[in-house]
PDB file of N, CA and C in Angstrom:
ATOM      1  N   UNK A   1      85.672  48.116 112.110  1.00  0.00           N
ATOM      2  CA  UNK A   1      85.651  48.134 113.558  1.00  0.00           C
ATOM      3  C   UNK A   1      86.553  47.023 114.076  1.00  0.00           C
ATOM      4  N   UNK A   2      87.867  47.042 115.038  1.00  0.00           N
ATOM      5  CA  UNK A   2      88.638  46.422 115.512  1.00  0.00           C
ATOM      6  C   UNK A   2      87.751  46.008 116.734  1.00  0.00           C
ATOM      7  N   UNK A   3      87.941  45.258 116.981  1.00  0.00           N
ATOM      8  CA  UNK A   3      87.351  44.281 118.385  1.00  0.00           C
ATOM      9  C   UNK A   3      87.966  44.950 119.844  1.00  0.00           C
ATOM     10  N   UNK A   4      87.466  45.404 120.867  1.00  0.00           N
ATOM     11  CA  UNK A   4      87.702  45.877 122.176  1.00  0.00           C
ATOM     12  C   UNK A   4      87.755  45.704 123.111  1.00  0.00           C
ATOM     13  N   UNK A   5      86.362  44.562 122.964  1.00  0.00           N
ATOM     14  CA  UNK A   5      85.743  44.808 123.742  1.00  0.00           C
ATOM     15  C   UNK A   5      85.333  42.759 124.323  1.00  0.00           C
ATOM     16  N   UNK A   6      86.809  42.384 125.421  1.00  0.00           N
ATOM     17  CA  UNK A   6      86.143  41.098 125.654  1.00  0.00           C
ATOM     18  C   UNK A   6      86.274  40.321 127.169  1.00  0.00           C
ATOM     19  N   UNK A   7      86.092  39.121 126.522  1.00  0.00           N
ATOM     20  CA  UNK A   7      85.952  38.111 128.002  1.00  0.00           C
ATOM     21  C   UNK A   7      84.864  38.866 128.971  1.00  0.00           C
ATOM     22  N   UNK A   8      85.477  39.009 130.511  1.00  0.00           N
ATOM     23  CA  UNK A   8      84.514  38.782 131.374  1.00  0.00           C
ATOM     24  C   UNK A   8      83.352  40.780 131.481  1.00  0.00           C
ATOM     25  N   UNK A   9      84.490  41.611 130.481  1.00  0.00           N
ATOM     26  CA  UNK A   9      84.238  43.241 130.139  1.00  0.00           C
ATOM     27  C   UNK A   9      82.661  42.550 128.970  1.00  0.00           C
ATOM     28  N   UNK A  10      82.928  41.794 128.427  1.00  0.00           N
ATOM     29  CA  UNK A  10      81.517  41.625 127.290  1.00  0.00           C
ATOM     30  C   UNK A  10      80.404  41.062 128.208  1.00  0.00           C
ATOM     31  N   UNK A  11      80.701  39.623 128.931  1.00  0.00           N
ATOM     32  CA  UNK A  11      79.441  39.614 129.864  1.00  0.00           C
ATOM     33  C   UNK A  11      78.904  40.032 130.873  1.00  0.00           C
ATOM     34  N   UNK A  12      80.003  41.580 131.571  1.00  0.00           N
ATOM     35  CA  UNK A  12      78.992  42.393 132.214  1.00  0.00           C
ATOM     36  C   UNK A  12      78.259  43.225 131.386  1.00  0.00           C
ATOM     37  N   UNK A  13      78.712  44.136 130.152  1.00  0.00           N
ATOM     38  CA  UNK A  13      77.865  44.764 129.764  1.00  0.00           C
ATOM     39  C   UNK A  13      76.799  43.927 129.139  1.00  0.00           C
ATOM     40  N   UNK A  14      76.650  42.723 129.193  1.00  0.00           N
ATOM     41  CA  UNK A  14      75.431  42.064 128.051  1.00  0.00           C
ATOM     42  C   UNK A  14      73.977  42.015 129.447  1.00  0.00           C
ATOM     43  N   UNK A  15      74.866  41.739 130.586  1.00  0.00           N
ATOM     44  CA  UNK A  15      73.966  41.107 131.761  1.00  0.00           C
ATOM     45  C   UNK A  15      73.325  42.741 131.775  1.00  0.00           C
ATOM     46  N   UNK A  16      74.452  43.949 132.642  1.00  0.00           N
ATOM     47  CA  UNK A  16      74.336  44.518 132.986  1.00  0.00           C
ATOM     48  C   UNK A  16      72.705  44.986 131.792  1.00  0.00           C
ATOM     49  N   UNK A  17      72.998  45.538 130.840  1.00  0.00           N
ATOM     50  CA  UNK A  17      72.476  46.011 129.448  1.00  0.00           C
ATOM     51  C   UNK A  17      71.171  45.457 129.412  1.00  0.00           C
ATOM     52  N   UNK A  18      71.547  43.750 129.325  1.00  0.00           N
ATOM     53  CA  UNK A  18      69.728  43.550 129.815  1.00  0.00           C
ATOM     54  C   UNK A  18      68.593  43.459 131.333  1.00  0.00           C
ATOM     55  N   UNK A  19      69.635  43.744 131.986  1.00  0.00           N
ATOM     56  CA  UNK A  19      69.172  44.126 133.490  1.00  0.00           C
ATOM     57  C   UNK A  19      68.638  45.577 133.627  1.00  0.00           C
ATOM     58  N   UNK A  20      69.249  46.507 132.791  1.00  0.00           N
ATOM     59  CA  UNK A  20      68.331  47.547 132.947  1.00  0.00           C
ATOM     60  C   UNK A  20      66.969  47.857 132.048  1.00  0.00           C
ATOM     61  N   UNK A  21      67.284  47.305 130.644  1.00  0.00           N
ATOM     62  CA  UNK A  21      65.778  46.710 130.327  1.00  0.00           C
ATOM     63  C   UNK A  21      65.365  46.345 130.424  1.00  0.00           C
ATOM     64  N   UNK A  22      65.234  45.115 131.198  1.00  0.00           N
ATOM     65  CA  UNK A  22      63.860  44.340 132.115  1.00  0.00           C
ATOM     66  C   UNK A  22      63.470  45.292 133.122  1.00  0.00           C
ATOM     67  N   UNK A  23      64.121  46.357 133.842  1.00  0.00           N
ATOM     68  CA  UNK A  23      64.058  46.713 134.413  1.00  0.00           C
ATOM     69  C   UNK A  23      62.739  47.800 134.058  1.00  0.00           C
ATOM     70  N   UNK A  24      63.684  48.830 132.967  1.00  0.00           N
ATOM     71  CA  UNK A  24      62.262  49.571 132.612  1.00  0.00           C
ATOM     72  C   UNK A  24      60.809  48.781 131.795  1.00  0.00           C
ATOM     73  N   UNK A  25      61.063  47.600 131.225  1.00  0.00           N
ATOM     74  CA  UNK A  25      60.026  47.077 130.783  1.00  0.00           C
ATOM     75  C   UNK A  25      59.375  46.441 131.833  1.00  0.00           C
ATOM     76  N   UNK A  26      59.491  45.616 132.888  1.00  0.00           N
ATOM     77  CA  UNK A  26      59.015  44.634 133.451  1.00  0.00           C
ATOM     78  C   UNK A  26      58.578  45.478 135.088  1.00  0.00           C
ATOM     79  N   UNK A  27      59.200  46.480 135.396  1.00  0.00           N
ATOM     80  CA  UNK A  27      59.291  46.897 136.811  1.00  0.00           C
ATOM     81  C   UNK A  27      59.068  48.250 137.020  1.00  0.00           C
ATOM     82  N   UNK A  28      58.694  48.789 135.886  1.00  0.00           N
ATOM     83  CA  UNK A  28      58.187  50.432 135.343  1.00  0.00           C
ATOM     84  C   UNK A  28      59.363  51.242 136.343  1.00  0.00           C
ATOM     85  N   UNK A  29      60.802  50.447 135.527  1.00  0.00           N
ATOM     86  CA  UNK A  29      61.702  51.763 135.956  1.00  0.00           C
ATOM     87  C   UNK A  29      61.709  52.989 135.396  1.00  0.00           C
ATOM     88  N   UNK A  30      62.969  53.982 135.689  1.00  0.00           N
ATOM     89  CA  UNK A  30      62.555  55.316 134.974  1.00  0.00           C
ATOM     90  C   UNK A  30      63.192  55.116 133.348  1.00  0.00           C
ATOM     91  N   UNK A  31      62.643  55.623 132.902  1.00  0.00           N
ATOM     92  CA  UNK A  31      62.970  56.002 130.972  1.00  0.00           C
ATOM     93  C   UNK A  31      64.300  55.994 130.902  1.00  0.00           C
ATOM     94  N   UNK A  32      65.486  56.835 131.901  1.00  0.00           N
ATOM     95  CA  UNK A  32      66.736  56.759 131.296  1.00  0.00           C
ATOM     96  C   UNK A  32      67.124  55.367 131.410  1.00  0.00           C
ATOM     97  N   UNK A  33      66.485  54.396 132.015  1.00  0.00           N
ATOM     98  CA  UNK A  33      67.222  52.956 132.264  1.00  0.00           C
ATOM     99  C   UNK A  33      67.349  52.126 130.502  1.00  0.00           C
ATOM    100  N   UNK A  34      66.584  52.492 129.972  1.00  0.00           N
ATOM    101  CA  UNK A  34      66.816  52.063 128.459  1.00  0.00           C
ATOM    102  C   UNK A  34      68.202  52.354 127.483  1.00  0.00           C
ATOM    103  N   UNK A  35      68.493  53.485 128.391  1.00  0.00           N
ATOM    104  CA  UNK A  35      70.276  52.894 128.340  1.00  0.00           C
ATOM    105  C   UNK A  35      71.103  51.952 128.253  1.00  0.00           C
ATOM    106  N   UNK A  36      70.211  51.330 128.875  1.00  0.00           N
ATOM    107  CA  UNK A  36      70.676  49.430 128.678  1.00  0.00           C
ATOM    108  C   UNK A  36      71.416  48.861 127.504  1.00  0.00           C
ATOM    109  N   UNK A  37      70.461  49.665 126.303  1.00  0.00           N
ATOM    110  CA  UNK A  37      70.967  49.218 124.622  1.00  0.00           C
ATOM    111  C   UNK A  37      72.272  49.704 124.907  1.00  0.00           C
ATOM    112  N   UNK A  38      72.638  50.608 124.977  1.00  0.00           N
ATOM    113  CA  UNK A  38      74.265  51.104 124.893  1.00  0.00           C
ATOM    114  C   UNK A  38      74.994  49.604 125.087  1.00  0.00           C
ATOM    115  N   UNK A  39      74.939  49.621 126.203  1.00  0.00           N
ATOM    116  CA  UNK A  39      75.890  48.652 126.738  1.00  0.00           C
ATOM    117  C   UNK A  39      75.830  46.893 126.333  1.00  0.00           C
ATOM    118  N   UNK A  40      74.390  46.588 126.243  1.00  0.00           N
ATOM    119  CA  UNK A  40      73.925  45.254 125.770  1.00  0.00           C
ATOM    120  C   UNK A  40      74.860  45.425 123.991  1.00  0.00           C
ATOM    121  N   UNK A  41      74.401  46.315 123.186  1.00  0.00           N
ATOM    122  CA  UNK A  41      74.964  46.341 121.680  1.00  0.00           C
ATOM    123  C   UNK A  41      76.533  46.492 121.655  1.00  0.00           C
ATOM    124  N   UNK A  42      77.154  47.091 122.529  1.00  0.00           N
ATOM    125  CA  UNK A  42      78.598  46.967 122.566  1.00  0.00           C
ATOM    126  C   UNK A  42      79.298  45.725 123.083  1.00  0.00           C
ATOM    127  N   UNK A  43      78.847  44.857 123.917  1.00  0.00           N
ATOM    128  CA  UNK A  43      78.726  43.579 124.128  1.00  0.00           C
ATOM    129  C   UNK A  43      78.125  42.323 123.422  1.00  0.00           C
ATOM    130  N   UNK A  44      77.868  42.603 122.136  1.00  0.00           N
ATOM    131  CA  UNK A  44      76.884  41.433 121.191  1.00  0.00           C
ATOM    132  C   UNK A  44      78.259  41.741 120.037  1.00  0.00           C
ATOM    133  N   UNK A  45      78.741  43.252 120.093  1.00  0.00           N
ATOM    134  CA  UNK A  45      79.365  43.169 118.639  1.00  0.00           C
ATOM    135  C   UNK A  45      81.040  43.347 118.878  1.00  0.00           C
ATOM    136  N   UNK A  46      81.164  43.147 120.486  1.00  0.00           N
ATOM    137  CA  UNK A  46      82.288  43.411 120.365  1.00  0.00           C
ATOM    138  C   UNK A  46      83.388  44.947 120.605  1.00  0.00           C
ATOM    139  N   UNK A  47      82.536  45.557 119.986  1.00  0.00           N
ATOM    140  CA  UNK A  47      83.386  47.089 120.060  1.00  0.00           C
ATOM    141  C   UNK A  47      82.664  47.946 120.640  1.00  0.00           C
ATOM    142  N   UNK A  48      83.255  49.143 121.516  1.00  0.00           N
ATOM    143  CA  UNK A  48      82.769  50.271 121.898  1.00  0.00           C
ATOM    144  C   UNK A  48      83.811  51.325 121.530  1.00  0.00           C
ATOM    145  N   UNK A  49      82.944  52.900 121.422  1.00  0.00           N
ATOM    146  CA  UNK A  49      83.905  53.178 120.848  1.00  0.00           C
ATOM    147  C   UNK A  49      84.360  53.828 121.747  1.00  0.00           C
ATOM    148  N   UNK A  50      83.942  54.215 122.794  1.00  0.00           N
ATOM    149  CA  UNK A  50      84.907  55.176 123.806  1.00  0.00           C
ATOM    150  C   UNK A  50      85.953  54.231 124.081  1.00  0.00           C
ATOM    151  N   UNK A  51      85.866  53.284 123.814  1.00  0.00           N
ATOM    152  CA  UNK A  51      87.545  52.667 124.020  1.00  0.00           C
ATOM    153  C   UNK A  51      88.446  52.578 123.029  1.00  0.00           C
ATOM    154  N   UNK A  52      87.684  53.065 122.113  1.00  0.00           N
ATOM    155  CA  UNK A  52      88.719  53.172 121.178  1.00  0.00           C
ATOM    156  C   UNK A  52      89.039  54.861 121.191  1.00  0.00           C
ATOM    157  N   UNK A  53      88.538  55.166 121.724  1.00  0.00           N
ATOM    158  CA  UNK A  53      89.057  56.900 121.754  1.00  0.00           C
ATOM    159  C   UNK A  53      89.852  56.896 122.786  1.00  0.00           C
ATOM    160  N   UNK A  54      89.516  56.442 123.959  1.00  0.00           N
ATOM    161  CA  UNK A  54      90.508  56.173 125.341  1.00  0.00           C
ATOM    162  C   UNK A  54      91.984  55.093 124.819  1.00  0.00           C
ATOM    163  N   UNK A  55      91.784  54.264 123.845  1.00  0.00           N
ATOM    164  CA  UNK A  55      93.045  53.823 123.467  1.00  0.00           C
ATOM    165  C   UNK A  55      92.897  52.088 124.692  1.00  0.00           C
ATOM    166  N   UNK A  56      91.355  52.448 125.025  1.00  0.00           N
ATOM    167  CA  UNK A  56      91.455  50.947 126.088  1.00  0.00           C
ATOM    168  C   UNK A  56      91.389  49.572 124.958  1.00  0.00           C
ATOM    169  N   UNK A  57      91.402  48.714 125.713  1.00  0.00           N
ATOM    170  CA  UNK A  57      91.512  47.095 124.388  1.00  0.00           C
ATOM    171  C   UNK A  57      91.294  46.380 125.987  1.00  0.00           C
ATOM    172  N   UNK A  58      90.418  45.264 126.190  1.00  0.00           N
ATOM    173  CA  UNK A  58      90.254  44.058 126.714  1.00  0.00           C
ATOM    174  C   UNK A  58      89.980  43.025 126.597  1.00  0.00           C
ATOM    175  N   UNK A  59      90.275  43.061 124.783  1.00  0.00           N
ATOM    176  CA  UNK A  59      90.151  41.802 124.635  1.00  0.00           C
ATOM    177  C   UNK A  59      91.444  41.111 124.050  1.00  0.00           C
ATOM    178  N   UNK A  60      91.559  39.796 124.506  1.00  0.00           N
ATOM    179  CA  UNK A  60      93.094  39.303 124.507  1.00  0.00           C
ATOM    180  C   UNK A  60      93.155  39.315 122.869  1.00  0.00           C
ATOM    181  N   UNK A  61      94.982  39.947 122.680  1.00  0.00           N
ATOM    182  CA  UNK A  61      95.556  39.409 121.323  1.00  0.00           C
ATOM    183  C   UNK A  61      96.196  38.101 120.807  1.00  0.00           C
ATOM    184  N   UNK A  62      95.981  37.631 120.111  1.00  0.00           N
ATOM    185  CA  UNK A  62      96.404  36.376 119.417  1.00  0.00           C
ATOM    186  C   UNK A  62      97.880  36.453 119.072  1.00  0.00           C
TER     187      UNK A  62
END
């Protein structure tokens, strides 16, 4: 897995990601909000892959 996924693109999905799971855990949102993982796990590791199918990259090259 090549890296995609960075800077200020990683700490919205980490915020975003755990904002909707507090959400369904803490505030009895609806069930699809656990979606959250998507976005929180593509932001912890770096890569997503629809950007690598879209051919997107935001994270700076060296």
């Amino acid at each position: 897995m090549k890296v995609n996924v960075g800077g200020v693109d990683r700490i919205v999905r980490i915020v975003a990601g755990l904002g909707l799971i507090a959400w369904a855990l803490f505030a009895g949102g609806p069930t699809w909000a656990w979606i959250g993982i998507v976005p929180l796990m593509t932001g912890l590791v770096n890569f997503c892959p629809a950007y690598s199918l879209l051919g997107i990259n935001t994270c700076k090259t060296k």
